[in-house]
Structure formats: structure tokens, C-alpha cells
PDB file of N, CA and C in Angstrom:
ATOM      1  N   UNK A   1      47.955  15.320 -43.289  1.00  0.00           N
ATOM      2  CA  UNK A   1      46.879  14.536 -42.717  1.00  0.00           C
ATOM      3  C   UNK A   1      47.270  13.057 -42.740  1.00  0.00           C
ATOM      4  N   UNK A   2      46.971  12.360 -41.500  1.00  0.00           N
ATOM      5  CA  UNK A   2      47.400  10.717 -41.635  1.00  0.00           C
ATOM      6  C   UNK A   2      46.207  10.132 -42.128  1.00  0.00           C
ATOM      7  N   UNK A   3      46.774   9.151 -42.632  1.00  0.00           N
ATOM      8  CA  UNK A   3      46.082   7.766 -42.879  1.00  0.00           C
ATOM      9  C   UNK A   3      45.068   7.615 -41.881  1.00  0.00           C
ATOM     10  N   UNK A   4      43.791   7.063 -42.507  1.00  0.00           N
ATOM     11  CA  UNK A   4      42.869   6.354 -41.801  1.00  0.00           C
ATOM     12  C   UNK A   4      42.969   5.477 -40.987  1.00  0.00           C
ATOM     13  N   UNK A   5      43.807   4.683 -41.485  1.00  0.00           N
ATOM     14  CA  UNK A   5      44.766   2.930 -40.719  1.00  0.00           C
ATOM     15  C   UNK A   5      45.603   3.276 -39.529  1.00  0.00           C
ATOM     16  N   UNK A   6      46.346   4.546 -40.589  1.00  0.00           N
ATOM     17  CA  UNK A   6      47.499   4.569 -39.184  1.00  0.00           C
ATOM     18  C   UNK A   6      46.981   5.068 -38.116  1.00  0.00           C
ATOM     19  N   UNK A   7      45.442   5.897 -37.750  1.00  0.00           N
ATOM     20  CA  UNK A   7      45.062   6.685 -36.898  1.00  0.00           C
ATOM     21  C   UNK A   7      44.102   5.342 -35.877  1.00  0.00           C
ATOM     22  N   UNK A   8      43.974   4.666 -36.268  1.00  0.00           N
ATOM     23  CA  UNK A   8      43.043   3.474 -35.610  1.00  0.00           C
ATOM     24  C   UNK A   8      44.156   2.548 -34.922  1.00  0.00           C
ATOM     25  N   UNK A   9      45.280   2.403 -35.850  1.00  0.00           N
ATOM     26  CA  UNK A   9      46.022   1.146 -34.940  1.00  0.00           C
ATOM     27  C   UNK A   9      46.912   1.519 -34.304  1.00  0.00           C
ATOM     28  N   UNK A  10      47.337   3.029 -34.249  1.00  0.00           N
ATOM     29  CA  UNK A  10      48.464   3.552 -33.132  1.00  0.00           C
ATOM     30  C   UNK A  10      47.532   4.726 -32.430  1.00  0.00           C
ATOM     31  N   UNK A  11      46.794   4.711 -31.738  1.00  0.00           N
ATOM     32  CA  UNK A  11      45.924   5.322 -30.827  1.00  0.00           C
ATOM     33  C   UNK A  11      47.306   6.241 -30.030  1.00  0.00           C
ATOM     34  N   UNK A  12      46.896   7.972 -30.441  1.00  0.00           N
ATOM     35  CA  UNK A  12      47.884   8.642 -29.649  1.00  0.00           C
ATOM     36  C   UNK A  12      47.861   8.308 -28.252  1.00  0.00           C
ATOM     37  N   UNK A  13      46.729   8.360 -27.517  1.00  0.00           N
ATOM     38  CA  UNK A  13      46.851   8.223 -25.973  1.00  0.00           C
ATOM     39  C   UNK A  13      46.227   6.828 -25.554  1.00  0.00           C
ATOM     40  N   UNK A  14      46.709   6.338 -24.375  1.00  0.00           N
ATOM     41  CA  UNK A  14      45.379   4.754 -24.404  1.00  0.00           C
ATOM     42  C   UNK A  14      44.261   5.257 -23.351  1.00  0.00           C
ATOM     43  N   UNK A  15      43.797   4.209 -23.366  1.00  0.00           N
ATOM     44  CA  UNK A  15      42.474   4.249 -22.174  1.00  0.00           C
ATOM     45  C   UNK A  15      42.745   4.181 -21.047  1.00  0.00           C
ATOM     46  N   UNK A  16      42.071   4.997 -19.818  1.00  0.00           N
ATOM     47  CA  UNK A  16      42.548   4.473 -18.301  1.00  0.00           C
ATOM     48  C   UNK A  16      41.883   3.450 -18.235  1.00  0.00           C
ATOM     49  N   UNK A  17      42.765   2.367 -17.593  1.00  0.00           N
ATOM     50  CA  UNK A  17      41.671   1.054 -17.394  1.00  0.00           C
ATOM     51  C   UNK A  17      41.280   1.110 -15.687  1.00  0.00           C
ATOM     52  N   UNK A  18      40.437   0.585 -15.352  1.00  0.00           N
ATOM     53  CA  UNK A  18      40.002   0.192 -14.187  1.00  0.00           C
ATOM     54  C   UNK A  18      40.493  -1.045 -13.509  1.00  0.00           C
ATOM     55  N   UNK A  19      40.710  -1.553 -12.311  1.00  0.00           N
ATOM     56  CA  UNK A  19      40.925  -2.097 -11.917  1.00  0.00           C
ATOM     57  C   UNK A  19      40.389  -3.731 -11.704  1.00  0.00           C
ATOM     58  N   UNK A  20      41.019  -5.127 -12.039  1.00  0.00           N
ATOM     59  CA  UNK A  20      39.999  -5.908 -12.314  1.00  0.00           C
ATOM     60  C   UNK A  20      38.493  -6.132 -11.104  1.00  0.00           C
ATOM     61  N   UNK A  21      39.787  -5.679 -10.148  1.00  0.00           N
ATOM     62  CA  UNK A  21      38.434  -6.359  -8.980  1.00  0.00           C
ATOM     63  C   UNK A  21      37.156  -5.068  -9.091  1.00  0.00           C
ATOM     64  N   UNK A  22      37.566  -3.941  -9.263  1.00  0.00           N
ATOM     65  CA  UNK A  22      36.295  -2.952  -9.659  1.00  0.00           C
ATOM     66  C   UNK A  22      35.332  -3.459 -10.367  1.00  0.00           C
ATOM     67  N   UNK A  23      36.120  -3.886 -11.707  1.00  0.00           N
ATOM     68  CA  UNK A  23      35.125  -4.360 -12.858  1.00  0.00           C
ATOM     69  C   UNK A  23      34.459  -5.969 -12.394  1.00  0.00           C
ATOM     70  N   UNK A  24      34.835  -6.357 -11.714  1.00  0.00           N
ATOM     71  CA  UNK A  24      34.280  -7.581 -11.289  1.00  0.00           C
ATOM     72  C   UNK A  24      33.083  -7.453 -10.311  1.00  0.00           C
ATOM     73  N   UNK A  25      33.384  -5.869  -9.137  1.00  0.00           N
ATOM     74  CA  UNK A  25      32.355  -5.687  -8.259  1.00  0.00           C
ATOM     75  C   UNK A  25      31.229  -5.402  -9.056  1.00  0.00           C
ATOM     76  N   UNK A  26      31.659  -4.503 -10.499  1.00  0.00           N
ATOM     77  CA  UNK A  26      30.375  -3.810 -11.114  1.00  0.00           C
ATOM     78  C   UNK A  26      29.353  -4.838 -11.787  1.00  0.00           C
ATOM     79  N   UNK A  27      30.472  -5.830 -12.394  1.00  0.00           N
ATOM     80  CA  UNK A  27      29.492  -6.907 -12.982  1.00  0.00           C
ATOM     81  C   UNK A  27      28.400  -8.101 -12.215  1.00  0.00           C
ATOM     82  N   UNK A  28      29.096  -8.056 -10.879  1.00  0.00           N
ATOM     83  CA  UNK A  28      28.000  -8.830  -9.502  1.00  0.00           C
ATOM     84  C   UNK A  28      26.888  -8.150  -9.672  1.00  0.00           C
ATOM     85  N   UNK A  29      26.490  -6.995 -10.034  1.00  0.00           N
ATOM     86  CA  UNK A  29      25.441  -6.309 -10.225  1.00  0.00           C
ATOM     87  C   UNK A  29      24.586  -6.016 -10.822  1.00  0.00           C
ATOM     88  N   UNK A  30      25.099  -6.582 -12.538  1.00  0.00           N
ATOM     89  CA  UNK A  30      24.277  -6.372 -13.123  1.00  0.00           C
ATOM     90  C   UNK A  30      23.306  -7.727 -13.283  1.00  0.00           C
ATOM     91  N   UNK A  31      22.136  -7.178 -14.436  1.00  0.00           N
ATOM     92  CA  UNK A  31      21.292  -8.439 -14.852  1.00  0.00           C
ATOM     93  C   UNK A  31      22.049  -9.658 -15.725  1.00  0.00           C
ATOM     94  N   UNK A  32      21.523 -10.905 -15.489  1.00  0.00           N
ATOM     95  CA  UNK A  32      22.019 -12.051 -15.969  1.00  0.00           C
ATOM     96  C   UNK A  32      22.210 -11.731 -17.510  1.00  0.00           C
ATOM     97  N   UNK A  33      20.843 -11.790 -18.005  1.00  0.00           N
ATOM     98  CA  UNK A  33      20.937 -11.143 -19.311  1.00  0.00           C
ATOM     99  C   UNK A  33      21.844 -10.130 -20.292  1.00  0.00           C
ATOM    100  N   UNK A  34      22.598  -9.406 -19.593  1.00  0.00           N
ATOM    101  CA  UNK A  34      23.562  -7.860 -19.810  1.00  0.00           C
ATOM    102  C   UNK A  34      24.964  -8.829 -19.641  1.00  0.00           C
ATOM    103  N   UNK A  35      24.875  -9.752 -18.580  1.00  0.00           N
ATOM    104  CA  UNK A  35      26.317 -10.731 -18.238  1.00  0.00           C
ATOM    105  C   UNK A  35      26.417 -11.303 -19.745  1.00  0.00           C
ATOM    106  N   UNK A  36      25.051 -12.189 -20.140  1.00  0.00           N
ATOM    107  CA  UNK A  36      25.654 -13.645 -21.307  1.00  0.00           C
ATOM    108  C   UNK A  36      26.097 -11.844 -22.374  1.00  0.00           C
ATOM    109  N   UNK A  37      25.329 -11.334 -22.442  1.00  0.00           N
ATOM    110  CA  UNK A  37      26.218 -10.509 -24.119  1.00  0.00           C
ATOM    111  C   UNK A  37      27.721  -9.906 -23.094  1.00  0.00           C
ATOM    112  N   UNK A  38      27.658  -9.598 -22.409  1.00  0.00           N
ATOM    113  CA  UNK A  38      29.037  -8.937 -22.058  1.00  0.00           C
ATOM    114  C   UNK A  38      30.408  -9.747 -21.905  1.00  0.00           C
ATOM    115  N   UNK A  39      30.287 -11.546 -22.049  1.00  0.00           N
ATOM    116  CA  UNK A  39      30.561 -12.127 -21.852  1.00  0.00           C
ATOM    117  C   UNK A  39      31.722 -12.082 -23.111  1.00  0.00           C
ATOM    118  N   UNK A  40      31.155 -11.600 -24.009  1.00  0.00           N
ATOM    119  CA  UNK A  40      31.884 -11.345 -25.671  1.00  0.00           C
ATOM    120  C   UNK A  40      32.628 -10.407 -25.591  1.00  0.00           C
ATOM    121  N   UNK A  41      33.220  -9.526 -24.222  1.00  0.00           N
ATOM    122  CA  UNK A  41      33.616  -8.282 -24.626  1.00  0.00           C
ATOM    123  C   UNK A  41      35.354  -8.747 -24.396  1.00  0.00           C
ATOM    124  N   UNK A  42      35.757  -9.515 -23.672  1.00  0.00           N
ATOM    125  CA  UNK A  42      36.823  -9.971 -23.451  1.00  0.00           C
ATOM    126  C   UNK A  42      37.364 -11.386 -22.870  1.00  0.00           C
ATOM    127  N   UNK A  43      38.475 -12.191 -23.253  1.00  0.00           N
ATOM    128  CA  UNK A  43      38.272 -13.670 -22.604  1.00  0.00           C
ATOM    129  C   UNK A  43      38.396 -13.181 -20.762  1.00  0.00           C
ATOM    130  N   UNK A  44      39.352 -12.462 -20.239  1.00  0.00           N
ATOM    131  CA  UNK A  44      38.682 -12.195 -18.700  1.00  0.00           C
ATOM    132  C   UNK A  44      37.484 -12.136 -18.694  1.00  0.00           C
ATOM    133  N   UNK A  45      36.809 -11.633 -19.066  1.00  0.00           N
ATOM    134  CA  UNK A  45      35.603 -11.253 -19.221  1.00  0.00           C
ATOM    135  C   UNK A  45      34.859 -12.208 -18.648  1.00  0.00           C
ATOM    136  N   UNK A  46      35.094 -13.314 -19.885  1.00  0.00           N
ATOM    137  CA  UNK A  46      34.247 -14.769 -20.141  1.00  0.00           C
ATOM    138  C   UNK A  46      35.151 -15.181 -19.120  1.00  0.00           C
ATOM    139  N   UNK A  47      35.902 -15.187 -18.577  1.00  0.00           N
ATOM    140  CA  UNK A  47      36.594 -16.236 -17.724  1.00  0.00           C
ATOM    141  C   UNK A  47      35.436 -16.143 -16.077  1.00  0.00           C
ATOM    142  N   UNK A  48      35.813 -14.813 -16.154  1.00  0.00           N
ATOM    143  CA  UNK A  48      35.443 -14.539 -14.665  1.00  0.00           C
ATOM    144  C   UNK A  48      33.452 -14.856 -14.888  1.00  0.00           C
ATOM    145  N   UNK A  49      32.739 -14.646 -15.654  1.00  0.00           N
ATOM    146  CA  UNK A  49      31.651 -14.465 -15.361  1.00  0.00           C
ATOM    147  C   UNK A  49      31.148 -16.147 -15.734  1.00  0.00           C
ATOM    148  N   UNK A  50      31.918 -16.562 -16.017  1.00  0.00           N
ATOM    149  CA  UNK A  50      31.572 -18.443 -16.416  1.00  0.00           C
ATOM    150  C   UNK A  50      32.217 -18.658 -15.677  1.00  0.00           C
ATOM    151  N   UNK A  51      32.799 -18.547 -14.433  1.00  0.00           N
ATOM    152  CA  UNK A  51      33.217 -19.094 -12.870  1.00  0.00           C
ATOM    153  C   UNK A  51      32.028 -19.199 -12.267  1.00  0.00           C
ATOM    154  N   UNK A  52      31.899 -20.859 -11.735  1.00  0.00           N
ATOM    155  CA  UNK A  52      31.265 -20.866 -10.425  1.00  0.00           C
ATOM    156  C   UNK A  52      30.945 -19.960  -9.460  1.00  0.00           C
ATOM    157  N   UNK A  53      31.838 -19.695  -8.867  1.00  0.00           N
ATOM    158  CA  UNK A  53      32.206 -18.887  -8.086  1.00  0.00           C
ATOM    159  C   UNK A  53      32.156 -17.515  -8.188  1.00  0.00           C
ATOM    160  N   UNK A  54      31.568 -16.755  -9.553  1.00  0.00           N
ATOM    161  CA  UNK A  54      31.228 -15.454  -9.771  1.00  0.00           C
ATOM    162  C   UNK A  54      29.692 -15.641  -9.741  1.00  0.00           C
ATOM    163  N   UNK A  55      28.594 -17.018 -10.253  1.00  0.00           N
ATOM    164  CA  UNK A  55      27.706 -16.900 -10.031  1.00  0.00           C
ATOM    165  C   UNK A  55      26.787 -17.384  -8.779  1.00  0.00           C
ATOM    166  N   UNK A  56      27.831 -17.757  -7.647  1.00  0.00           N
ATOM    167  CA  UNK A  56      27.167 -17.723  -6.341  1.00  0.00           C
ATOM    168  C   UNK A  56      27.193 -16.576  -6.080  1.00  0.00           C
ATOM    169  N   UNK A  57      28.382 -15.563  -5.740  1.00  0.00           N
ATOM    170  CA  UNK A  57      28.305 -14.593  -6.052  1.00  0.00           C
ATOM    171  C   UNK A  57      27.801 -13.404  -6.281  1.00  0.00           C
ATOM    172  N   UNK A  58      26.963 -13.851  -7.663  1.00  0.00           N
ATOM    173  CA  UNK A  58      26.489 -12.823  -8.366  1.00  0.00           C
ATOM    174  C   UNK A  58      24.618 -12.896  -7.660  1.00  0.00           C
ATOM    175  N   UNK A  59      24.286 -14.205  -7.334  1.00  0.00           N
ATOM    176  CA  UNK A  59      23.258 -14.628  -6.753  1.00  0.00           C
ATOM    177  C   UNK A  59      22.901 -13.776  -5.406  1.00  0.00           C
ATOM    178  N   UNK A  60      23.877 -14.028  -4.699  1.00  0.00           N
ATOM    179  CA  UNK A  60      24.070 -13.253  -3.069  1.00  0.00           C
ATOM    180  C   UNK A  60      23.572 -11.811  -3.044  1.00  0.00           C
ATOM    181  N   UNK A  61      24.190 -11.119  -4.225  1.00  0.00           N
ATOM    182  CA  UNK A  61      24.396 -10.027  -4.561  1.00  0.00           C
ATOM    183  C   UNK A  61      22.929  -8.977  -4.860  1.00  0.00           C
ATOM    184  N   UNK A  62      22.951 -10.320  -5.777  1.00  0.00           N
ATOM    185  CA  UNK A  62      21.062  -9.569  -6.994  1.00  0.00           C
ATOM    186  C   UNK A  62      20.054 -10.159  -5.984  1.00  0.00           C
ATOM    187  N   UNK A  63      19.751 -11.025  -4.845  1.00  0.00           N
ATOM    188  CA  UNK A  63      18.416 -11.487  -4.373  1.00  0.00           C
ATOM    189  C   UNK A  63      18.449 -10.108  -3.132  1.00  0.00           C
ATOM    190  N   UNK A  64      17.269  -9.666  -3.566  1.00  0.00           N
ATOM    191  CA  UNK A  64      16.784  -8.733  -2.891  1.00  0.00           C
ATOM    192  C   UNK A  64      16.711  -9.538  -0.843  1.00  0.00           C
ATOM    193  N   UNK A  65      17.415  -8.575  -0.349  1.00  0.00           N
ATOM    194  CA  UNK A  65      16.871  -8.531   1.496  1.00  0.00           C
ATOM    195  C   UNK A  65      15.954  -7.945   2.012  1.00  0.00           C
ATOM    196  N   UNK A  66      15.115  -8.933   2.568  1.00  0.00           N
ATOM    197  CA  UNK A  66      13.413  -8.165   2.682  1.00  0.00           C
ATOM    198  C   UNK A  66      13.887  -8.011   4.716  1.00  0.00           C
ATOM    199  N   UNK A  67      13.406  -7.170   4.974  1.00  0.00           N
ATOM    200  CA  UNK A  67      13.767  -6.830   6.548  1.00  0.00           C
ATOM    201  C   UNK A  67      12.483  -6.741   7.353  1.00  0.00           C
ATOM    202  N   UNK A  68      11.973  -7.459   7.532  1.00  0.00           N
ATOM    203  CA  UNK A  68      10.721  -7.823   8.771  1.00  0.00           C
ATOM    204  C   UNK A  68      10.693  -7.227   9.828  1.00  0.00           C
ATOM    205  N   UNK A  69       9.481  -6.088  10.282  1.00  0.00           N
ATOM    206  CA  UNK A  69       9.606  -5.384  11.824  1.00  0.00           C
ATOM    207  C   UNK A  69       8.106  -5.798  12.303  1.00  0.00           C
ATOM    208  N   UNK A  70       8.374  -6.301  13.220  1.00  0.00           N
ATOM    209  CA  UNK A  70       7.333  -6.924  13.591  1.00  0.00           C
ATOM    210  C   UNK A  70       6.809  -5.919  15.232  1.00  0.00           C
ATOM    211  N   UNK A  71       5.884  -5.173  15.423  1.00  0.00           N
ATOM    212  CA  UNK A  71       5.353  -4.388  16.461  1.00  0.00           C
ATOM    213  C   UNK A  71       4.020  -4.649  17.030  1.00  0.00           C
ATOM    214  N   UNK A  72       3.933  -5.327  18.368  1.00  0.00           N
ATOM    215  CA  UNK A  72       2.705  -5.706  18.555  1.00  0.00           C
ATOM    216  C   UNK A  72       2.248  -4.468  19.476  1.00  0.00           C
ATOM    217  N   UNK A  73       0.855  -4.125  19.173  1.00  0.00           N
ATOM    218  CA  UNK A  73       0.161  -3.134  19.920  1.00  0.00           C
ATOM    219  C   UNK A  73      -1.136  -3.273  20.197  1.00  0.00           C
ATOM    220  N   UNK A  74      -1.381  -2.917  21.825  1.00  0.00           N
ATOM    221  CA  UNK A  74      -2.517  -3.540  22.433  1.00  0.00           C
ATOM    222  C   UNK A  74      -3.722  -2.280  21.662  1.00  0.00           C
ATOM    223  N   UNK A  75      -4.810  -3.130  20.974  1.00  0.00           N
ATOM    224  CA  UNK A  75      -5.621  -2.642  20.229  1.00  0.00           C
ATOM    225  C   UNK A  75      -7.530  -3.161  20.386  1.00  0.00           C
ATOM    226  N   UNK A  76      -8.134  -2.128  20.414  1.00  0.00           N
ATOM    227  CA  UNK A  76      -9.971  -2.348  20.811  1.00  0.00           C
ATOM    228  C   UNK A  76     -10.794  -2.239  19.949  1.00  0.00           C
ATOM    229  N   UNK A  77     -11.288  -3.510  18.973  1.00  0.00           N
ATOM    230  CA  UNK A  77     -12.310  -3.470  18.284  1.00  0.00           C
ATOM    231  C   UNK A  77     -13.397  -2.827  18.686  1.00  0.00           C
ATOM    232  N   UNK A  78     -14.359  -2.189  18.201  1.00  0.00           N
ATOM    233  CA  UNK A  78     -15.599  -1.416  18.528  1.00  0.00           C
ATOM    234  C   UNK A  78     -16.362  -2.493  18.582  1.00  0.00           C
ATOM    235  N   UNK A  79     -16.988  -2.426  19.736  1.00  0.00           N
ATOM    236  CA  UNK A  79     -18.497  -3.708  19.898  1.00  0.00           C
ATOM    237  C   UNK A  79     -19.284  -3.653  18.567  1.00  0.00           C
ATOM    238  N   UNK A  80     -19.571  -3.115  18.039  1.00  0.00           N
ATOM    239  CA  UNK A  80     -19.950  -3.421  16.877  1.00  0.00           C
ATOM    240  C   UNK A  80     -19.433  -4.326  15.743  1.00  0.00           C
ATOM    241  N   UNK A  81     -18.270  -4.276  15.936  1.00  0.00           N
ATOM    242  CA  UNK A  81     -17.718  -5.521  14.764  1.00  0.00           C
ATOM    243  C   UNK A  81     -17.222  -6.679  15.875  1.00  0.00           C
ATOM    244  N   UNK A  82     -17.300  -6.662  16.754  1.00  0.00           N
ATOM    245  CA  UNK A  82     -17.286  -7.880  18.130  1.00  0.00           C
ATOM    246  C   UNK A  82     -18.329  -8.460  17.818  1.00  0.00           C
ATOM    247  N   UNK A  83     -19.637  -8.202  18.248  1.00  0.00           N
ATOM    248  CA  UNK A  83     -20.905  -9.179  18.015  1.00  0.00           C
ATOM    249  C   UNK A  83     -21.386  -8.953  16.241  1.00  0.00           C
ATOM    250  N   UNK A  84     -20.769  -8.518  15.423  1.00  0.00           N
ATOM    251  CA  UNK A  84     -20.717  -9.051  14.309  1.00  0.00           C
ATOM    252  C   UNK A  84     -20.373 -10.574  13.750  1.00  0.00           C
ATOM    253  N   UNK A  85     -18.954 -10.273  14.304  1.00  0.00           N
ATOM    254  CA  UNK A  85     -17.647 -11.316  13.844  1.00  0.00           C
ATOM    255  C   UNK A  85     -17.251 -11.794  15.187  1.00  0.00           C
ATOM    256  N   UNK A  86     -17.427 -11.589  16.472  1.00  0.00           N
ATOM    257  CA  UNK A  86     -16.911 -12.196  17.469  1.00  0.00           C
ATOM    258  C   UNK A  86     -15.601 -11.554  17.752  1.00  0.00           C
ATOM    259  N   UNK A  87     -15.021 -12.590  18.145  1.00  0.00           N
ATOM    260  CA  UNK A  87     -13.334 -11.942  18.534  1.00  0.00           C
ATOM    261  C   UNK A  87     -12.410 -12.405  17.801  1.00  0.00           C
ATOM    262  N   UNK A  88     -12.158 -11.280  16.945  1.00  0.00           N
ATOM    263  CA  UNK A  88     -11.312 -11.160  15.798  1.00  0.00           C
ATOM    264  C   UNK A  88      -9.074 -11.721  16.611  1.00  0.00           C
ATOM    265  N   UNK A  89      -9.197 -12.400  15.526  1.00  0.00           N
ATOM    266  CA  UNK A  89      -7.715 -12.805  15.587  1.00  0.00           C
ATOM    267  C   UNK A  89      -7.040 -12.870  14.392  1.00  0.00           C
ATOM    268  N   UNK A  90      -5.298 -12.941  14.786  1.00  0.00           N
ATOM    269  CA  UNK A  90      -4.828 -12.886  13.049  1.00  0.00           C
ATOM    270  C   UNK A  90      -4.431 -11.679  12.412  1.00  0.00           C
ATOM    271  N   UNK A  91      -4.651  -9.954  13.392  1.00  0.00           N
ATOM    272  CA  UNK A  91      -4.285  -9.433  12.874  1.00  0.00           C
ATOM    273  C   UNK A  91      -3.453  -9.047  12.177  1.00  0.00           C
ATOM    274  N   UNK A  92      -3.812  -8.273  10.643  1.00  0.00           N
ATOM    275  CA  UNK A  92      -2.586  -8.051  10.096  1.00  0.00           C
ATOM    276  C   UNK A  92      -2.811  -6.258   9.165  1.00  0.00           C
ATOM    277  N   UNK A  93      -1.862  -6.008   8.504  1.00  0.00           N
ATOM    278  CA  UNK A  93      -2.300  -4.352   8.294  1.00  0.00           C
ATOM    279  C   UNK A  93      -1.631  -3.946   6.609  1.00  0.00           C
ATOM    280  N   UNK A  94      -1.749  -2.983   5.726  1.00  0.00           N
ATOM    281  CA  UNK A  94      -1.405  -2.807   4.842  1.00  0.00           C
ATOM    282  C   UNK A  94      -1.723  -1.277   4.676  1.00  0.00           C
ATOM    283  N   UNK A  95      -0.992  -0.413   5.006  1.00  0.00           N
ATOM    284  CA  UNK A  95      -1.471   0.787   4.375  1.00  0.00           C
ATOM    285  C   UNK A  95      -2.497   1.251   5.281  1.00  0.00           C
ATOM    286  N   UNK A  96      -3.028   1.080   6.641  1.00  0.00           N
ATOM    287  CA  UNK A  96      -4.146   1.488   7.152  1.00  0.00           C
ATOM    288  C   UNK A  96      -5.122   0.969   7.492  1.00  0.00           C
ATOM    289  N   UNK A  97      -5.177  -0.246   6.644  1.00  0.00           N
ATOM    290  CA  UNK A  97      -6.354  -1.343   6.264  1.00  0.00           C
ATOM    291  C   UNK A  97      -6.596  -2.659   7.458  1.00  0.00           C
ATOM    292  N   UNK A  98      -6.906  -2.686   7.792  1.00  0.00           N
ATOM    293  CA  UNK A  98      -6.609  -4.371   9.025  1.00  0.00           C
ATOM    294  C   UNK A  98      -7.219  -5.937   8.560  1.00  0.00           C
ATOM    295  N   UNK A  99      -6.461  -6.684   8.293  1.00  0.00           N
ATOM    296  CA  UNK A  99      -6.977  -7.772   7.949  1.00  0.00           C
ATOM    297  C   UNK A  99      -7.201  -8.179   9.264  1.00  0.00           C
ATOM    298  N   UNK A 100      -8.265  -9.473   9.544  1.00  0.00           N
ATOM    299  CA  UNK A 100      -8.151 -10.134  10.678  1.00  0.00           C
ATOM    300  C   UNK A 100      -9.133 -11.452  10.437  1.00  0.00           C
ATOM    301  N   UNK A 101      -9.131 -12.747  10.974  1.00  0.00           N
ATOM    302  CA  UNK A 101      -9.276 -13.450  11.141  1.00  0.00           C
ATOM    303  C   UNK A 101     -10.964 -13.508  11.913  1.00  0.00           C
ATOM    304  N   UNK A 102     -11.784 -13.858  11.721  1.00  0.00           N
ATOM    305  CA  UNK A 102     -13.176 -13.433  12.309  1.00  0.00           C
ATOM    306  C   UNK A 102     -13.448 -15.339  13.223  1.00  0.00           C
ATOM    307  N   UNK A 103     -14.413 -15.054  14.344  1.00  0.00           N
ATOM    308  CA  UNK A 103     -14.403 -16.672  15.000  1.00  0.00           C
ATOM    309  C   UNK A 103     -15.139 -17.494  14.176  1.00  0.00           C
ATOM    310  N   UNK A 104     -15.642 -17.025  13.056  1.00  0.00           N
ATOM    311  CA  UNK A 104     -16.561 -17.954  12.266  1.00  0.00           C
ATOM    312  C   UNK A 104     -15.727 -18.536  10.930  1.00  0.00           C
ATOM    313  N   UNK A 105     -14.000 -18.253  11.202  1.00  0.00           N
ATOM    314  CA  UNK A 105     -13.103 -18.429  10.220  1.00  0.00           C
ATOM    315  C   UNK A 105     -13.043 -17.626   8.784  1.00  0.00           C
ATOM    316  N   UNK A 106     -14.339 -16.756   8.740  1.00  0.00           N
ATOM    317  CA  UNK A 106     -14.089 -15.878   7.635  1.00  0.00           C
ATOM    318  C   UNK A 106     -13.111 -14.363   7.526  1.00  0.00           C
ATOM    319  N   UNK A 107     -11.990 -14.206   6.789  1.00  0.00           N
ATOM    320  CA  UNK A 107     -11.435 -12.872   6.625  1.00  0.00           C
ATOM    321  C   UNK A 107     -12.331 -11.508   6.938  1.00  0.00           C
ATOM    322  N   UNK A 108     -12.188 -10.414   7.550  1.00  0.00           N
ATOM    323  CA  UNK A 108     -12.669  -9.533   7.251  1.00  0.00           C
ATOM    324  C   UNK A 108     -11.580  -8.173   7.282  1.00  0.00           C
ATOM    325  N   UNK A 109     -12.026  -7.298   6.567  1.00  0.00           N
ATOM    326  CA  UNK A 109     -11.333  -6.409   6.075  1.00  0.00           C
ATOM    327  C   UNK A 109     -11.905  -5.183   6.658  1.00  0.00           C
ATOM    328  N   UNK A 110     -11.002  -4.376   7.365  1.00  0.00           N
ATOM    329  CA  UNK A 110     -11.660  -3.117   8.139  1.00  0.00           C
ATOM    330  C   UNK A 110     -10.747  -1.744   7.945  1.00  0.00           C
ATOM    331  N   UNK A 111     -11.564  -0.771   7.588  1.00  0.00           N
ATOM    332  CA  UNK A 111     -10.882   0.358   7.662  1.00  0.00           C
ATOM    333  C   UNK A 111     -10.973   1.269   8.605  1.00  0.00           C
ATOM    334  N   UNK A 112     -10.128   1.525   9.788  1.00  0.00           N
ATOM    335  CA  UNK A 112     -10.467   2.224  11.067  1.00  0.00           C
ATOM    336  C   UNK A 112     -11.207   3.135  10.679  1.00  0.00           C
ATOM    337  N   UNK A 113     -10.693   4.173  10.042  1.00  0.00           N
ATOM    338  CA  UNK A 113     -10.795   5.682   9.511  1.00  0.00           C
ATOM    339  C   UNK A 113     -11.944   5.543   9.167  1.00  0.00           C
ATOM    340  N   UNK A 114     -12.940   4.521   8.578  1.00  0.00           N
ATOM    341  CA  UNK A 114     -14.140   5.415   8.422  1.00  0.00           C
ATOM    342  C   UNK A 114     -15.198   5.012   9.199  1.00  0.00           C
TER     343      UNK A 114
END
């Protein structure tokens, strides 16, 4: 049986390492927070993630892309909420719901469906 020592500092097989630019794509990804401790795991490590240039980067990466579809469709208030509120403008929608703009400048909130 070997030594305790000798089994830690001559490792029979090594590690596959990954490639730096891999490990660099993976770290654009993570949270800021997970970066400052990971920052301790190696000086590349700390090199690359205390670059400028990894935290524009890393910015580009983590800000969410919101994608806007905008569909206009010719639509008929019921006379009933016409000589309520007049002629509604401003529409807007959530789930079913219609916001709109009323001529007396107050919001009103309408649910087709009922």
C-alpha cells in the first residue's frame, strides 16, 4: 500500500483539460457573483475575468434581449362602452385584458370575454 503523500502528489492519470476559449465562453455566462469567488481558482482565471474586455463582454452576454411584435388589428368597441367612455384610444393588451385610454383621459380596463 502507498503512502498517503505519494498518492496526492504523483496523480496516476491527469485531468482532461478543456480548452481556454471554452472555459472563457462558459464563464461570459455566469453570474457576477460566481465570477469574484471563481476568480481564486487560478491566476488565468483572475487574469481573464479582471480584463476589461471580458466584462464588456460578459455584459453583452448576461443583458437579457426583449423582442417586440407589434400587430395592429382593426377592432369594435360595443356602443356600450363608446357612450360610456367615448372613443377609446391607446390600446394595449396583456393576457386577454385591453387597456385603453378613455376621451375623458381616464384608463379603463376591459375584459372582452365577459
Amino acid at each position: 500500500m502507498e503512502p498517503i503523500s505519494e498518492t496526492l502528489t504523483s496523480p496516476s492519470s491527469s485531468l482532461p483539460t478543456l480548452p481556454f476559449d471554452l472555459i472563457s465562453e462558459i464563464l461570459y455566462r455566469l453570474p457576477v457573483k460566481l465570477l469574484l469567488q471563481l476568480q481564486c481558482v487560478c491566476k488565468s482565471w483572475k487574469s481573464l475575468i479582471s480584463d476589461p474586455n471580458f466584462a464588456k463582454k460578459h455584459l453583452r452576454k448576461s443583458t437579457p434581449r426583449h423582442h417586440l411584435m407589434i400587430k395592429q388589428t382593426k377592432f369594435s368597441f360595443p356602443n356600450s362602452l363608446k357612450k360610456k367612455y367615448g372613443t377609446p384610444s391607446g390600446v394595449c393588451s396583456y393576457d386577454g385584458i385591453l387597456c385603453f385610454v378613455a376621451s375623458k383621459g381616464s384608463f379603463v380596463l376591459w375584459n372582452p370575454s365577459i
